[in-house]
N, C-alpha and C. Protein backbone atom coordinates (compact mmCIF):
# COMPACT_ATOMS: atom_id res chain seq x y z
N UNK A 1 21.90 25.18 32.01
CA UNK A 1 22.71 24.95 30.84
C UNK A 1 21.86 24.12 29.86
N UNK A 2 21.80 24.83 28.74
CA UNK A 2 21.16 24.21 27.77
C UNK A 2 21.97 22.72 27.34
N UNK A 3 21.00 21.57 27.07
CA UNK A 3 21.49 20.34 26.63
C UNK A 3 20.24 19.20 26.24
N UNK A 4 21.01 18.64 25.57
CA UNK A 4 20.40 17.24 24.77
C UNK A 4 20.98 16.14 24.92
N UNK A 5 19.92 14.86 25.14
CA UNK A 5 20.78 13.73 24.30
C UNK A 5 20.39 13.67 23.19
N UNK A 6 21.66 12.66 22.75
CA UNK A 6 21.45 12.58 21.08
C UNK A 6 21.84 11.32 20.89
N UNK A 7 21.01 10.35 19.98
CA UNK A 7 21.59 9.28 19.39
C UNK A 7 22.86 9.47 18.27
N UNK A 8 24.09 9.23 18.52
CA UNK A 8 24.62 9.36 16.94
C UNK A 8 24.95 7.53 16.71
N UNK A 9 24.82 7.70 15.07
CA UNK A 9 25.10 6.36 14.36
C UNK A 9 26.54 6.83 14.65
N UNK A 10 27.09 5.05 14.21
CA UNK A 10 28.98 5.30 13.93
C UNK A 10 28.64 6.38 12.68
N UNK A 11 29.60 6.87 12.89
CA UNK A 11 30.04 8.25 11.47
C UNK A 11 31.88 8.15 11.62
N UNK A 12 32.72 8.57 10.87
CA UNK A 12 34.12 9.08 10.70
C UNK A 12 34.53 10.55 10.60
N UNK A 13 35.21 11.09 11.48
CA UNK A 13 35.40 12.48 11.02
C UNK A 13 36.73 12.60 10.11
N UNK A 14 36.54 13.38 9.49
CA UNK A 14 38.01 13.65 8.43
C UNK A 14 37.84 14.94 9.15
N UNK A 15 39.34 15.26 9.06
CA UNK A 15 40.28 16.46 9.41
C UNK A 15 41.44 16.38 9.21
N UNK A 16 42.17 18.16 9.39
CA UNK A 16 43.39 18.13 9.64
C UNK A 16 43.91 17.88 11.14
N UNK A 17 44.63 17.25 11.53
CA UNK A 17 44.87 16.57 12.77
C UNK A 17 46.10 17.72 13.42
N UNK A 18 46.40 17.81 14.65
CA UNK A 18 47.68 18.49 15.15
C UNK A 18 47.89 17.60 16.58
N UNK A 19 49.47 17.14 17.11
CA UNK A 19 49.88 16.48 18.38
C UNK A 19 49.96 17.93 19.08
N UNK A 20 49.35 17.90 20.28
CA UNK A 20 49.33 19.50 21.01
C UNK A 20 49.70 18.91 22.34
N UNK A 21 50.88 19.71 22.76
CA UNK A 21 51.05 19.30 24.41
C UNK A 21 49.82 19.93 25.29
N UNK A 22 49.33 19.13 26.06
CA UNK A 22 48.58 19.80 27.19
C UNK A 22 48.41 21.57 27.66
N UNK A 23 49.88 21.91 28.22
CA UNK A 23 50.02 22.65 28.93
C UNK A 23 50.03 23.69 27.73
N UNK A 24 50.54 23.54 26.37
CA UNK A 24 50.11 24.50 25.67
C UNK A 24 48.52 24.38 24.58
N UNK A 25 47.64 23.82 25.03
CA UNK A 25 46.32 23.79 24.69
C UNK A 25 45.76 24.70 24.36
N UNK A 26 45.65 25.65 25.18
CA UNK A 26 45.00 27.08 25.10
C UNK A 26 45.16 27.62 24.08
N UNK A 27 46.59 27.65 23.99
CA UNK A 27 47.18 28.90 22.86
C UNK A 27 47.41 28.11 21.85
N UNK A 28 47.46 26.72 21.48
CA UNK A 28 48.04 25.82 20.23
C UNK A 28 46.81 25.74 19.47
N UNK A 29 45.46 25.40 20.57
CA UNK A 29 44.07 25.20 19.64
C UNK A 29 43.84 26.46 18.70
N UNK A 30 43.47 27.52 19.45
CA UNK A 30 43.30 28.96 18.39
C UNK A 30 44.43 28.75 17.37
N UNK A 31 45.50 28.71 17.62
CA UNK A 31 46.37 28.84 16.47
C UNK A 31 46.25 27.82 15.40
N UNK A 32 45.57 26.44 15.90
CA UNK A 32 45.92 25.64 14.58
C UNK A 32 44.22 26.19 14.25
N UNK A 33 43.75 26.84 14.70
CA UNK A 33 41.96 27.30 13.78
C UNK A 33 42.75 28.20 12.86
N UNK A 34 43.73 29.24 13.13
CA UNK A 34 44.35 30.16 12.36
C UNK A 34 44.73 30.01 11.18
N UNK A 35 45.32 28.42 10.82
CA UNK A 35 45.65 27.50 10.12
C UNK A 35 44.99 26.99 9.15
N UNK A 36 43.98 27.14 10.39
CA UNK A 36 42.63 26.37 9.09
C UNK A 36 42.49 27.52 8.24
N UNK A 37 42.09 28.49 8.99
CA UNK A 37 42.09 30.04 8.17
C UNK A 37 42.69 29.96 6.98
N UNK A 38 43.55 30.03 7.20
CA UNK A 38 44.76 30.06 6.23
C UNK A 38 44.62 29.39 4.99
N UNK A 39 44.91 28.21 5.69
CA UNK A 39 44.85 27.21 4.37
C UNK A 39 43.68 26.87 3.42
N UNK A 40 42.03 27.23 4.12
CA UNK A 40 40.75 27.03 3.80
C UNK A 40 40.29 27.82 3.35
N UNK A 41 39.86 28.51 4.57
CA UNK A 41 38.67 29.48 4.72
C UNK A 41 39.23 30.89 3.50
N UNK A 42 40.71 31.36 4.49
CA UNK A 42 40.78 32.87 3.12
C UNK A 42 40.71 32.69 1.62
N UNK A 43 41.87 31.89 1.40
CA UNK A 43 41.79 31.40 -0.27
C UNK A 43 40.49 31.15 -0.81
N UNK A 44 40.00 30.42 -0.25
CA UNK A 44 38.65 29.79 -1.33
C UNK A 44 37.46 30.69 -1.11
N UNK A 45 37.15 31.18 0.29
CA UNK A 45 36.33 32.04 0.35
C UNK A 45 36.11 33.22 0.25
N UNK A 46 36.89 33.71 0.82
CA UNK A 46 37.97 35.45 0.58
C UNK A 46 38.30 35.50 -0.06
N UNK A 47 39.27 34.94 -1.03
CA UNK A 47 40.05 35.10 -2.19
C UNK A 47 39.44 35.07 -3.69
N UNK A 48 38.11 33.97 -3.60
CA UNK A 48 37.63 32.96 -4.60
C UNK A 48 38.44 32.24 -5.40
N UNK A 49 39.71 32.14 -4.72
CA UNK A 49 40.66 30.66 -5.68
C UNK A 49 39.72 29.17 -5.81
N UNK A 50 39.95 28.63 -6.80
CA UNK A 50 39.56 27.61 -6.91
C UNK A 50 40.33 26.56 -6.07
N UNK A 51 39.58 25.56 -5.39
CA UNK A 51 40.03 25.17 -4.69
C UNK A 51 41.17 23.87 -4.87
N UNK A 52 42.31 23.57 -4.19
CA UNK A 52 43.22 22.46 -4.35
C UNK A 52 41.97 21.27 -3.87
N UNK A 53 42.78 19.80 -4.48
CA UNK A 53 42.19 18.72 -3.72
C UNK A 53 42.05 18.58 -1.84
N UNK A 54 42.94 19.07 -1.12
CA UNK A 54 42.81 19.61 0.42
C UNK A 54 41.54 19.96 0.66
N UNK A 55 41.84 21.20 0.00
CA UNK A 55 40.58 22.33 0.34
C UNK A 55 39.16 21.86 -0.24
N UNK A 56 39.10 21.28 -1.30
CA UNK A 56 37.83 20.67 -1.67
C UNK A 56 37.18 19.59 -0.91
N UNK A 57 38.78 18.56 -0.19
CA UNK A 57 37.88 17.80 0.57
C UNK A 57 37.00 18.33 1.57
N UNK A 58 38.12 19.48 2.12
CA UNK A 58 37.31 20.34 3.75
C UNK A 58 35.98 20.78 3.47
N UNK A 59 35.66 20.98 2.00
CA UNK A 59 34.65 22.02 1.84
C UNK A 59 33.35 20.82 1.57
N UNK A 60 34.03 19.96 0.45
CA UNK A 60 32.93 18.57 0.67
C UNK A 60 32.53 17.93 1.98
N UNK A 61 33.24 18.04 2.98
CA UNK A 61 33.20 16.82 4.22
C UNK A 61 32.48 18.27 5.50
N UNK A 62 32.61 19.28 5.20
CA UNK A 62 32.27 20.46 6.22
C UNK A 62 33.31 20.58 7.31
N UNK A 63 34.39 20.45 7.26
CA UNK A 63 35.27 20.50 7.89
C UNK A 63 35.48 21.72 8.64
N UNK A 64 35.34 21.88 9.83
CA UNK A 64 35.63 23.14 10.53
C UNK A 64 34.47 23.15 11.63
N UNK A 65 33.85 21.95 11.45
CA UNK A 65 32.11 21.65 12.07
C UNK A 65 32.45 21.43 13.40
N UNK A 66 33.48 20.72 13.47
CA UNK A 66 33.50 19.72 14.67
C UNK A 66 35.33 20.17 15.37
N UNK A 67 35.74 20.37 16.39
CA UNK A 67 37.15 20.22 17.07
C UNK A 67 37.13 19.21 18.11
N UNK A 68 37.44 17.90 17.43
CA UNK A 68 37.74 16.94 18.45
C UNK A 68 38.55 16.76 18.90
N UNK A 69 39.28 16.49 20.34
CA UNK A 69 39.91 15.74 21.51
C UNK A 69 40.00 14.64 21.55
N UNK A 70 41.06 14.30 21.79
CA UNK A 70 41.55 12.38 21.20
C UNK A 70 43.26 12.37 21.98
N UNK A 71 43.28 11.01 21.73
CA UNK A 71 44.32 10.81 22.32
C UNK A 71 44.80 9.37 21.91
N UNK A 72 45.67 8.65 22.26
CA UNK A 72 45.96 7.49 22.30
C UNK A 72 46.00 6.76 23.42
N UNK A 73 45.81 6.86 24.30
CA UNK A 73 45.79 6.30 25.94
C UNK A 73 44.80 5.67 26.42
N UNK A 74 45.20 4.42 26.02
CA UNK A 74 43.84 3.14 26.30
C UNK A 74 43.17 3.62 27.87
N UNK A 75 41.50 3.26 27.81
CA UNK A 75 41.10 3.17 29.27
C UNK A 75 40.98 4.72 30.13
N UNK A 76 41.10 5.52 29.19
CA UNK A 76 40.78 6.87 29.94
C UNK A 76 40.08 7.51 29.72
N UNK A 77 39.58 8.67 30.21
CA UNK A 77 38.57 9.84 29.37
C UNK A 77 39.34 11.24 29.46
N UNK A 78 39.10 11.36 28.00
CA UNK A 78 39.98 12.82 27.79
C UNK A 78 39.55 13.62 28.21
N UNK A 79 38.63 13.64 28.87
CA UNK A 79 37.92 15.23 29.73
C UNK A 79 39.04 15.53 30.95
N UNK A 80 38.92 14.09 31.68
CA UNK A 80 39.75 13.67 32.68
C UNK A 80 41.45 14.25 32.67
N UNK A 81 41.68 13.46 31.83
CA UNK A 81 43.04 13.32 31.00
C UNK A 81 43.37 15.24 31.19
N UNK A 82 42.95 15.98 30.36
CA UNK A 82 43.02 17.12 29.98
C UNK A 82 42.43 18.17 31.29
N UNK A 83 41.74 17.54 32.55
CA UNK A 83 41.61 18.73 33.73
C UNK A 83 43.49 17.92 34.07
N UNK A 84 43.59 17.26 34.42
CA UNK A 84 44.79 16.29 35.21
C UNK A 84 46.19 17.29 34.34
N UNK A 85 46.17 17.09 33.02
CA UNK A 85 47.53 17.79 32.56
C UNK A 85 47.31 19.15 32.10
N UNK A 86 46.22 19.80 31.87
CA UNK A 86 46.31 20.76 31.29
C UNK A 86 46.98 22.06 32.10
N UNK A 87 48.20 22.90 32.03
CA UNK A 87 48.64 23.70 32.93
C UNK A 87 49.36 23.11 33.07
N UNK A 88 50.46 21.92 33.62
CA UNK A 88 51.30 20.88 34.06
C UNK A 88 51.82 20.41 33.40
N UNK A 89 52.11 20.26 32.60
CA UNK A 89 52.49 18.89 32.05
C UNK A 89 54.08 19.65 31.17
N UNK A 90 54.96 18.53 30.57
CA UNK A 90 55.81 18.33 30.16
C UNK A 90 55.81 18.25 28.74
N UNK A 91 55.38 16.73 28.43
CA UNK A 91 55.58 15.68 27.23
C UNK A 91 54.07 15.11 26.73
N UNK A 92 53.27 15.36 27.64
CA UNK A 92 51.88 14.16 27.51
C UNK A 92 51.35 15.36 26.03
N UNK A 93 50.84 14.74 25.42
CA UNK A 93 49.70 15.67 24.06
C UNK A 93 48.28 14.88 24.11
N UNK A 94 47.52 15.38 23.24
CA UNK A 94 46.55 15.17 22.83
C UNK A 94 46.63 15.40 21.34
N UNK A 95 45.65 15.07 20.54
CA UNK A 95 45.71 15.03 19.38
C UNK A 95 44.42 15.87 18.99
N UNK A 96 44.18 17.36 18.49
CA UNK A 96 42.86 17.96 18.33
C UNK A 96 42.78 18.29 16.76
N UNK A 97 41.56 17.88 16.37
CA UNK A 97 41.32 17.53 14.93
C UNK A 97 40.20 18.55 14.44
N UNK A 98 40.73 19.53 13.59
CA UNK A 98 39.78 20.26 13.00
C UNK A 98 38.35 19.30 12.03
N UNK A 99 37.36 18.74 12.03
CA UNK A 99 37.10 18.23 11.26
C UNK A 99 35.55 18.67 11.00
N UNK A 100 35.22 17.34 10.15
CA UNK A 100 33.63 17.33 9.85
C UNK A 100 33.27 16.11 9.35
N UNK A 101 31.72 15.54 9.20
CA UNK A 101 31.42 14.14 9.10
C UNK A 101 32.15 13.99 7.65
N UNK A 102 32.69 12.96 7.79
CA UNK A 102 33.34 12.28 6.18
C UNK A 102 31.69 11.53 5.65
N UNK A 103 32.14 12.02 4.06
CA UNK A 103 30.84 11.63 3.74
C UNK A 103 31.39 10.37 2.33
N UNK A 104 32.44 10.45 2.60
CA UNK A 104 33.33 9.40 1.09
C UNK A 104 34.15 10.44 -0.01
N UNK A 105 34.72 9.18 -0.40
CA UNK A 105 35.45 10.18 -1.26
C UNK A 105 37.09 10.26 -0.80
N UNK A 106 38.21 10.75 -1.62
CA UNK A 106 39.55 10.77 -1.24
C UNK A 106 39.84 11.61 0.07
N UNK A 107 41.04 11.13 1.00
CA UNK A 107 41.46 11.50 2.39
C UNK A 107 42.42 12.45 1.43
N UNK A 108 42.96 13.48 1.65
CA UNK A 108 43.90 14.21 1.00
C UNK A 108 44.98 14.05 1.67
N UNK A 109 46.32 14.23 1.78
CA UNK A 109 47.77 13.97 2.69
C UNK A 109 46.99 15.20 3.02
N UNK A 110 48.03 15.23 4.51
CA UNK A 110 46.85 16.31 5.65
C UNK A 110 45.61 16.29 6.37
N UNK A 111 44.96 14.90 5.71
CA UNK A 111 44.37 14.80 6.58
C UNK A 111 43.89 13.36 6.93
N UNK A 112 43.10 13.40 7.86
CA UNK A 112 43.08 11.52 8.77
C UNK A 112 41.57 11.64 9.10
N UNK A 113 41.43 10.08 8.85
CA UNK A 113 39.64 9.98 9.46
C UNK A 113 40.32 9.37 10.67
N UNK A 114 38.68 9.72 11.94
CA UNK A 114 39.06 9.38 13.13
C UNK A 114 37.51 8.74 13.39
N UNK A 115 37.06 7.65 14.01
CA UNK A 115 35.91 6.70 13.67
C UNK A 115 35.06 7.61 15.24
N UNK A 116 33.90 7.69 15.20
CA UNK A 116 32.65 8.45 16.35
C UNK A 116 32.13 6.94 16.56
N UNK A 117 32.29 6.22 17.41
CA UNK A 117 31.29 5.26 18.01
C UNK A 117 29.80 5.57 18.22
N UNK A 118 28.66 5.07 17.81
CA UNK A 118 27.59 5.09 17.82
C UNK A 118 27.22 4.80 19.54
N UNK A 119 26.18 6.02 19.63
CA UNK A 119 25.64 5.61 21.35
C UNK A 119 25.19 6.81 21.51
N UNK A 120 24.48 7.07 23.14
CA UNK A 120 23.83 8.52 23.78
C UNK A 120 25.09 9.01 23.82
N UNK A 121 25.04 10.19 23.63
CA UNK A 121 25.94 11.58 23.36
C UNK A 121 25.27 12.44 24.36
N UNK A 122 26.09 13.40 25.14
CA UNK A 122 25.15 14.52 25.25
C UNK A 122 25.81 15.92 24.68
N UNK A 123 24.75 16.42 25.00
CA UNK A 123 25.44 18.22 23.52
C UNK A 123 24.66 18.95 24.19
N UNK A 124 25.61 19.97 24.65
CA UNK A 124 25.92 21.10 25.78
C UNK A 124 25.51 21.83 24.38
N UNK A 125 25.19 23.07 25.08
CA UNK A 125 24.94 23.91 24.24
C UNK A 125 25.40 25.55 24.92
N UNK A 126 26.54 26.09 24.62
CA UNK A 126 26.79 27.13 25.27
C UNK A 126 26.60 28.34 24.91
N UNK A 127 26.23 29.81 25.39
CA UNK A 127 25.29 30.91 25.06
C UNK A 127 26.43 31.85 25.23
N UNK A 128 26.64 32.66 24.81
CA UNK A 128 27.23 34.13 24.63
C UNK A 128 28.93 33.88 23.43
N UNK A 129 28.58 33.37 22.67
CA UNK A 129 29.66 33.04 21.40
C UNK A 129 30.88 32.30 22.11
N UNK A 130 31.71 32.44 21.11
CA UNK A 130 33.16 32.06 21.78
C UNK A 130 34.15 32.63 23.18
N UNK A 131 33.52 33.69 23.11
CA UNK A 131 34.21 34.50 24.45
C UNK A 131 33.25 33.41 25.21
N UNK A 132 32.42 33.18 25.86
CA UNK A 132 31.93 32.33 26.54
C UNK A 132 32.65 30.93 26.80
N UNK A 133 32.91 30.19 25.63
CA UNK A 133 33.00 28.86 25.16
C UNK A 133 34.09 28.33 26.85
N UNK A 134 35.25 28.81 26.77
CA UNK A 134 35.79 28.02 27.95
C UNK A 134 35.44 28.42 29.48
N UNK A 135 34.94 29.06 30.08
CA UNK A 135 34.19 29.62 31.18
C UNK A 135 33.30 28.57 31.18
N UNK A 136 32.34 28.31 29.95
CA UNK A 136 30.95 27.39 30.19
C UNK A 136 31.51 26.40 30.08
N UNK A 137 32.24 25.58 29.33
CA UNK A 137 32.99 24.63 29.34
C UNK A 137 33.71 23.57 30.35
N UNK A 138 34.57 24.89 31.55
CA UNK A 138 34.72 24.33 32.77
C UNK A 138 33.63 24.23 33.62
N UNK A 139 32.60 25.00 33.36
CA UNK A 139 31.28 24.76 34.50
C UNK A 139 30.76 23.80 34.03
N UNK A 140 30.47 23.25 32.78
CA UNK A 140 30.12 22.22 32.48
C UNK A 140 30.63 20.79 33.09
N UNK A 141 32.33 20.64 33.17
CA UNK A 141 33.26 19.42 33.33
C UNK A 141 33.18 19.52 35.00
N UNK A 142 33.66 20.81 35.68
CA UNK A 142 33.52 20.97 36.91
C UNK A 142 32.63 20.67 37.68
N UNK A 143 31.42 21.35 37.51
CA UNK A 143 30.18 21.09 38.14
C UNK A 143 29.08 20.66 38.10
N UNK A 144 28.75 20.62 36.32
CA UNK A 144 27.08 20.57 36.56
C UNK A 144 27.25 18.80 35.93
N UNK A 145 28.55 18.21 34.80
CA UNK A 145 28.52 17.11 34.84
C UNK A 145 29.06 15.91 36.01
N UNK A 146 29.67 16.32 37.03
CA UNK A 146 29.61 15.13 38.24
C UNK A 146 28.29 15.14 38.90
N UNK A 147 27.59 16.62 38.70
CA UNK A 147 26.44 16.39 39.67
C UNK A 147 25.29 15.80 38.74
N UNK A 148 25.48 15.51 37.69
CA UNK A 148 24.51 14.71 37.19
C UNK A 148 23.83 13.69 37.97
N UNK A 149 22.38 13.44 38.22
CA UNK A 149 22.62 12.12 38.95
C UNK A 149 22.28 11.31 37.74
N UNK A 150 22.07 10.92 36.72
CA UNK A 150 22.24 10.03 35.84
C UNK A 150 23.34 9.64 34.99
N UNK A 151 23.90 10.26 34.32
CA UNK A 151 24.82 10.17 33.77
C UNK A 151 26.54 10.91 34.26
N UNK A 152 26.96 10.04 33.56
CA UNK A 152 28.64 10.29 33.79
C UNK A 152 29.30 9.62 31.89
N UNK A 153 30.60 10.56 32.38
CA UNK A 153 31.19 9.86 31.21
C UNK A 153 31.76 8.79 30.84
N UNK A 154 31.66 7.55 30.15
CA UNK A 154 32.82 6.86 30.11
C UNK A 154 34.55 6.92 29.95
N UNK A 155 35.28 5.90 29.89
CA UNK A 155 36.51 5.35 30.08
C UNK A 155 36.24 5.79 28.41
N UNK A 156 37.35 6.02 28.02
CA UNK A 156 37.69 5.67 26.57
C UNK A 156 37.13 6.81 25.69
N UNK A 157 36.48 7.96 26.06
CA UNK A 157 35.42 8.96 25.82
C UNK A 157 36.70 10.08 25.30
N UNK A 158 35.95 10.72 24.19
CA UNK A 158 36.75 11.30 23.41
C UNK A 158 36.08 12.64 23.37
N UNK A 159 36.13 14.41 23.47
CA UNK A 159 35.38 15.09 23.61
C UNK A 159 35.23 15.89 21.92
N UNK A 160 33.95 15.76 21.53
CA UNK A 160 33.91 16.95 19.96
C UNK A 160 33.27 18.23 20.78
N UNK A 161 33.91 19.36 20.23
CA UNK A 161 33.45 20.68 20.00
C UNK A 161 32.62 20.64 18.81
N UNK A 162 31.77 21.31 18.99
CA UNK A 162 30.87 21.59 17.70
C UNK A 162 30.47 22.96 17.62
N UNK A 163 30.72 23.46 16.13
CA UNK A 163 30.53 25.02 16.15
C UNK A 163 29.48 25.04 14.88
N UNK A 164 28.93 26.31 15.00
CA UNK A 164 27.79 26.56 13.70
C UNK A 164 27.82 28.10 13.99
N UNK A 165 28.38 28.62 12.82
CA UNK A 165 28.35 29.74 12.29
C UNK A 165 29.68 30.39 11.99
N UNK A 166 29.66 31.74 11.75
CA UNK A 166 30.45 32.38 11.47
C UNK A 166 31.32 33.58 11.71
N UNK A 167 30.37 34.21 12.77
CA UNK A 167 30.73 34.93 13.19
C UNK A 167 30.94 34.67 14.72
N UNK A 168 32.28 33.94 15.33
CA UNK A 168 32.47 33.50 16.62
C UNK A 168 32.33 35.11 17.71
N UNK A 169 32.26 35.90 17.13
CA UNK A 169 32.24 37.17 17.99
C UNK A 169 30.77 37.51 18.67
N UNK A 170 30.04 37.06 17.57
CA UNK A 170 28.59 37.54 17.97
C UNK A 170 28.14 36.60 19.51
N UNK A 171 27.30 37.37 19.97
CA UNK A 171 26.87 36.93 21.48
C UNK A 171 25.61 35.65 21.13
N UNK A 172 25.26 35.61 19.51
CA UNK A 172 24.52 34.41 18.87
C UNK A 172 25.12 33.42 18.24
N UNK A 173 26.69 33.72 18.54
CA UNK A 173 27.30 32.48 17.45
C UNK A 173 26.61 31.07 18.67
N UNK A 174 26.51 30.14 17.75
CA UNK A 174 26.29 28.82 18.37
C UNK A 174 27.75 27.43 18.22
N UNK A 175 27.89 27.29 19.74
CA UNK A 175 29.10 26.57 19.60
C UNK A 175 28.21 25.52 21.44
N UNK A 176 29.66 24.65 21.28
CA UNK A 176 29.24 23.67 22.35
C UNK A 176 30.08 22.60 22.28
N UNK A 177 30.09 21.77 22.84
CA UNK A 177 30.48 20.40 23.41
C UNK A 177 29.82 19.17 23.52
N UNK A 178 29.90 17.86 23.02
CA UNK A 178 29.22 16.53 22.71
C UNK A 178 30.20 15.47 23.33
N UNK A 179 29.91 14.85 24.22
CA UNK A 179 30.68 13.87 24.81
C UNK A 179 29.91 12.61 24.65
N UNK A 180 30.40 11.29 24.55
CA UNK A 180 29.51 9.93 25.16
C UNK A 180 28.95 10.18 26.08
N UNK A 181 27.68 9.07 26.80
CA UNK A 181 27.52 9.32 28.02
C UNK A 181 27.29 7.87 28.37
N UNK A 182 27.14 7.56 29.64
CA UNK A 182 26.37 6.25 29.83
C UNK A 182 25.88 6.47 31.60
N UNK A 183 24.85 5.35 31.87
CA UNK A 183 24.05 5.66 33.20
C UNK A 183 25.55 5.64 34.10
N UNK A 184 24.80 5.94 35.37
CA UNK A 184 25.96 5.90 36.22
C UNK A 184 25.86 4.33 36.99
């Protein structure tokens, strides 16, 4: 499995934010990308409308870069968090944020900065587009990160998706996963 560490500085992501129960994860994430669709991507790009203040921020800040995993639950790691409820659960959510680095400039209603702690990161890098993405994903959380012998994730660890490109179909789209890391 392709991977890196990476230093990141603190940065803020701006996005549109959604509360998603666990057990419907699967099917709530695609749909709020649908959303983004919607509200972003067709109009301004497809359409060539000029864009609202919303849409200009998304397009200034690159919004659509990053799908972060978050939560409110002091002392845990959402990787964790999300094998434990995902499939199960009731009431518990997560909070997954379409976003991209905020670079300044107005938050629009709709959307929320969420702060990236500065530290080693590591960034998975997964191969055969989006049809791939959750298959490599669980081999990633499942297997190849406990057997790390250096690293593990921290407590408090929040997971970004990171995508680059455009065509999620192609067997070259480039997408992946960036977590904290620290020694074991």
């Amino acid at each position: 499995m392709k991977h890196e560490i990476i230093t990141l500085d603190e940065v803020q992501i701006i996005g549109m934010a959604k509360e998603i129960a666990f057990c419907k994860g699967q099917e709530e994430c695609p749909k709020f990308w649908g959303e983004y669709v919607e509200r972003i991507i067709k109009p301004v790009f497809m359409e060539h409308k000029t864009p609202d203040a919303f849409q200009q921020a998304a397009i200034d800040n690159g919004v659509g870069e990053f799908g972060l995993c978050t939560c409110d639950i002091p002392n845990h790691n959402c990787m964790t968090c999300a094998e434990v409820n995902f499939g199960g659960c009731s009431s518990k959510t997560f909070t997954y944020v379409i976003g991209g680095a905020y670079k300044g400039g107005s938050v629009p209603e709709g959307m929320r900065l969420f702060p990236i702690h500065n530290g080693k990161w590591l960034k998975v890098h997964f191969e055969g587009g989006m049809k791939a993405f959750q298959q490599q994903y669980q081999k990633f959380y499942k297997e190849w990160l406990p057997q790390h012998p250096v690293y593990r994730c921290p407590k408090n660890a929040m997971t970004m998706e990171w995508y680059n490109g455009t065509d999620i179909e192609s067997p070259d789209y480039q997408c992946g996963v960036m977590i904290p890391i620290e020694e074991k």
